[in-house]
Structure formats: structure tokens, C-alpha cells
C-alpha atoms as a PDB file:
ATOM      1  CA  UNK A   1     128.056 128.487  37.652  1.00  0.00           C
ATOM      2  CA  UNK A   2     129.499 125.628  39.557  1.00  0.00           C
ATOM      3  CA  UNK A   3     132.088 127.924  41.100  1.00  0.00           C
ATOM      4  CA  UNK A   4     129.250 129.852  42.799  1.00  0.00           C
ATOM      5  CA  UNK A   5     127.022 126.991  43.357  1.00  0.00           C
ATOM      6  CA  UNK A   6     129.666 124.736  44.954  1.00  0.00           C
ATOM      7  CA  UNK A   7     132.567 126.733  45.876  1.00  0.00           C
ATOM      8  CA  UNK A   8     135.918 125.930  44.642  1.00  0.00           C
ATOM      9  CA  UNK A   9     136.891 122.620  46.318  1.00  0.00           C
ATOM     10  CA  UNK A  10     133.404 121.332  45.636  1.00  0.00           C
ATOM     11  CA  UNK A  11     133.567 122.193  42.168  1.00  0.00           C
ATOM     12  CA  UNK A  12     136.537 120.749  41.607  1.00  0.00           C
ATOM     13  CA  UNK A  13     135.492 117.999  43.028  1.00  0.00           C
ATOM     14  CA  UNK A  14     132.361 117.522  40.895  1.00  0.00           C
ATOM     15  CA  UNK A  15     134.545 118.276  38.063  1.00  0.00           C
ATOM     16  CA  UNK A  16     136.971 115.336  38.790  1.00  0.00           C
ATOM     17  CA  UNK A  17     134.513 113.046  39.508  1.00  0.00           C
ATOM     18  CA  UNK A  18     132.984 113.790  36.274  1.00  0.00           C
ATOM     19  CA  UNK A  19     136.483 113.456  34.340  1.00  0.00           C
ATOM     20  CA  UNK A  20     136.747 110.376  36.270  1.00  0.00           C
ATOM     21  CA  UNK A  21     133.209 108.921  35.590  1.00  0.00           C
ATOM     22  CA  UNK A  22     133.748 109.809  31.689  1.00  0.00           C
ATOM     23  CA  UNK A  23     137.059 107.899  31.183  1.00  0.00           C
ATOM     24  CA  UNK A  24     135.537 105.059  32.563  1.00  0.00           C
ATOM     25  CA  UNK A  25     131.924 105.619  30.473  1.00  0.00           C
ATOM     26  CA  UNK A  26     133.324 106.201  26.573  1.00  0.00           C
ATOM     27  CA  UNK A  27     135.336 103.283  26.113  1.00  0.00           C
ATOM     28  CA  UNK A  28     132.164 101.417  27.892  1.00  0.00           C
ATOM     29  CA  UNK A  29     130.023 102.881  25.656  1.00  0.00           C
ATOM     30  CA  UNK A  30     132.021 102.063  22.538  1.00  0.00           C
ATOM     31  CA  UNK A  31     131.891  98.076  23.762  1.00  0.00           C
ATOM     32  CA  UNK A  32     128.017  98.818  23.994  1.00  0.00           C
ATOM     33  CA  UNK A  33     128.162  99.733  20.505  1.00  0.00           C
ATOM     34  CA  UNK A  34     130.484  97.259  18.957  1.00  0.00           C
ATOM     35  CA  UNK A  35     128.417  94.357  20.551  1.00  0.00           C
ATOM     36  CA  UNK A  36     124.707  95.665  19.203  1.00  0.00           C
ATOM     37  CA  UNK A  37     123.639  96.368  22.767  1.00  0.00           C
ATOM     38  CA  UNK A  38     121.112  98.832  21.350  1.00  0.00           C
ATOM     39  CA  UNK A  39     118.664  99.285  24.756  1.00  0.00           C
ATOM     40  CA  UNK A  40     121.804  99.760  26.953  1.00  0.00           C
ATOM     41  CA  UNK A  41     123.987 102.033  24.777  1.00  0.00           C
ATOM     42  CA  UNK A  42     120.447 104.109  24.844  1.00  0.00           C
ATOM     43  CA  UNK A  43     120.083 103.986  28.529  1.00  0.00           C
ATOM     44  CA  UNK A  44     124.194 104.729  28.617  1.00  0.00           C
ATOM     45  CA  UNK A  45     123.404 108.442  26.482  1.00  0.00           C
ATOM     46  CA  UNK A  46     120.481 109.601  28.660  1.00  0.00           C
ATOM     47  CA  UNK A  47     122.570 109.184  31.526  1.00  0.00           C
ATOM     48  CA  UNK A  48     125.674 110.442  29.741  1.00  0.00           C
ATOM     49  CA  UNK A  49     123.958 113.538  28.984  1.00  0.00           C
ATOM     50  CA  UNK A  50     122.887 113.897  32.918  1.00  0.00           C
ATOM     51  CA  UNK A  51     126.425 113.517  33.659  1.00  0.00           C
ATOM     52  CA  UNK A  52     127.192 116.430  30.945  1.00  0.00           C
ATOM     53  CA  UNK A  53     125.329 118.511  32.017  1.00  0.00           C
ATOM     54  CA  UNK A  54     126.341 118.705  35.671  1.00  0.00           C
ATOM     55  CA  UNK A  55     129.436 120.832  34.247  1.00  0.00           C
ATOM     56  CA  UNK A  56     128.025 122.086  30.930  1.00  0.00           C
ATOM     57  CA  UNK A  57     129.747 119.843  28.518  1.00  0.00           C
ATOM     58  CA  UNK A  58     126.596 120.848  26.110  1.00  0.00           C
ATOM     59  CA  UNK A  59     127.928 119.935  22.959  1.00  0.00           C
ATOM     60  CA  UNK A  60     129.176 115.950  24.481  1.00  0.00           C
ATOM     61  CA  UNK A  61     125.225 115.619  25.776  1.00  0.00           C
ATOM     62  CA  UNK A  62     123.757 117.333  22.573  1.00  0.00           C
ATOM     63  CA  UNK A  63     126.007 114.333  20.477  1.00  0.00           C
ATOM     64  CA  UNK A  64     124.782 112.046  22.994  1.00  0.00           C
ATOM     65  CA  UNK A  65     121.538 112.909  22.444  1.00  0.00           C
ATOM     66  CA  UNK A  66     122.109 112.654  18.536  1.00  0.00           C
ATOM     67  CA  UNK A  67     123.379 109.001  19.657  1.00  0.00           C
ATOM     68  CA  UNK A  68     119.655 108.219  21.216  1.00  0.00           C
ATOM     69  CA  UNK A  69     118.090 109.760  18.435  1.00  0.00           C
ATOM     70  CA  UNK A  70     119.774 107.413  16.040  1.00  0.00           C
ATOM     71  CA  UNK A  71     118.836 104.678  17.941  1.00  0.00           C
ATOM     72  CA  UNK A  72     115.400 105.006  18.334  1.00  0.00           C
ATOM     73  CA  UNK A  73     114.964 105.554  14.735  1.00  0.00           C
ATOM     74  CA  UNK A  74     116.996 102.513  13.840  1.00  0.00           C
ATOM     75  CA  UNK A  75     119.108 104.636  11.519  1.00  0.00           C
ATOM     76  CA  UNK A  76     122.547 102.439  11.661  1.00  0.00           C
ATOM     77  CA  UNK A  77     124.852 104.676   9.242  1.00  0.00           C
ATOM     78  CA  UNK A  78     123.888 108.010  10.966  1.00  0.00           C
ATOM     79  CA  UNK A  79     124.803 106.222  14.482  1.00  0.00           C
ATOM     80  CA  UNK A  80     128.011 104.950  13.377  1.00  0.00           C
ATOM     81  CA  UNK A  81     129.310 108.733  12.461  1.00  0.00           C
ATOM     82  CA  UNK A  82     127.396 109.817  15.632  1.00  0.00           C
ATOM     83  CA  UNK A  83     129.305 107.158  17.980  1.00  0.00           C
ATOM     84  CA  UNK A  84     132.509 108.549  16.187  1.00  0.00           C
ATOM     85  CA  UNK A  85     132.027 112.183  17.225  1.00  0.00           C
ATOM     86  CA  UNK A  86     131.092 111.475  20.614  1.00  0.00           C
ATOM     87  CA  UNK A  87     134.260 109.426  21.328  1.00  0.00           C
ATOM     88  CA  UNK A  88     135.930 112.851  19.748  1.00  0.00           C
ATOM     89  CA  UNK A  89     134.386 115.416  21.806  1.00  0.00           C
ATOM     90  CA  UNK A  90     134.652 113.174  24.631  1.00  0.00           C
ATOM     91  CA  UNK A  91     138.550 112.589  24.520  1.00  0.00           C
ATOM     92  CA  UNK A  92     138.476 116.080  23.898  1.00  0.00           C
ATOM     93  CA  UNK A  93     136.310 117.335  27.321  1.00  0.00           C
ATOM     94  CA  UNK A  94     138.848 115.117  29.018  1.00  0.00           C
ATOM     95  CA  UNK A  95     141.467 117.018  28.249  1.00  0.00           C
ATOM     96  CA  UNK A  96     139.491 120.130  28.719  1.00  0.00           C
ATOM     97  CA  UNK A  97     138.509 118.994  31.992  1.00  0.00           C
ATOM     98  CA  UNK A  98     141.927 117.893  33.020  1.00  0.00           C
ATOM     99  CA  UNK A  99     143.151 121.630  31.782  1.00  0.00           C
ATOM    100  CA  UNK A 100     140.392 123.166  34.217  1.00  0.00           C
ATOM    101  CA  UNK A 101     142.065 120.821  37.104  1.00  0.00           C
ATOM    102  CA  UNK A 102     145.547 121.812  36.318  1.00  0.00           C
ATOM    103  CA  UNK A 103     146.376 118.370  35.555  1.00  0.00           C
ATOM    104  CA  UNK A 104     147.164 118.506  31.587  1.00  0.00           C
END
């Protein structure tokens, strides 16, 4: 667990940085995608899912990996939905994160 790992000001701080580094990344992503930037939306999921899972948001890096997945196979209607649930879950570890931090 982080808590043990970290203590309780460092994981908070990891946690923060993380809520910080994923408000910044989605709507980033979502330009990525709108402008056919295949190669870096792909590089954007792998290291969206190292970001992940550096506070166990599994089922945000699992979509992200779905993402990737779609991508490499060229597979343009699956990555649409795909893109659609990870801008979901990810709004929704925001506010999951913020709840952890006391700040929602």
C-alpha cells in the first residue's frame, strides 16, 4: 500500500501529484485523439497506465490499455467507445482522488 510504502505525507503527495498530472493528461489525450495523432496518443496510454498504476487506478490503465490495443490493431470504432470510457473513468478517479485528499 502506498500508506505503508510512503507514509502519509508522501502518499499524499504522490497522490496529488498524480490527480494533478491526470487533469492535465485527459483533456491532452482527447486533442491527441481528435487530431489522428495515432503514435503519440499510443505513447500517451503506456505512460498513462505507468502513472495508474503508481496508486492503483487499475481499471483507468486496464481502459488505457484497451486504448493501445485499439490502436495497434487499427480498429477505429472500438477506439472511439474506448477513448469515451477512459475520459469517464478518468473524470471519475479525479474525483475519487480528490475524495481521498479531502478536497471534494
Amino acid at each position: 500500500m502506498l500508506h505503508d510504502a510512503l507514509g502519509t505525507a508522501g502518499a499524499m503527495r504522490l497522490v496529488l501529484e498524480v490527480r494533478a498530472d491526470l487533469t492535465l493528461r485527459l483533456p491532452r489525450v482527447e486533442r491527441l485523439f481528435r487530431r489522428g495523432a495515432r503514435a503519440d496518443l499510443a505513447a500517451a496510454m503506456h505512460s498513462l497506465i505507468s502513472l495508474c498504476d503508481q496508486v492503483g487506478l487499475g481499471r483507468l490503465a486496464q481502459v488505457a490499455g484497451h486504448v493501445a490495443d485499439c490502436l495497434r490493431r487499427g480498429d477505429d470504432r472500438a477506439l472511439s467507445a474506448n477513448m469515451e470510457r477512459l475520459q469517464r473513468l478518468g473524470q471519475r478517479a479525479i474525483a475519487e482522488l480528490d475524495a481521498a485528499c479531502g478536497l471534494g
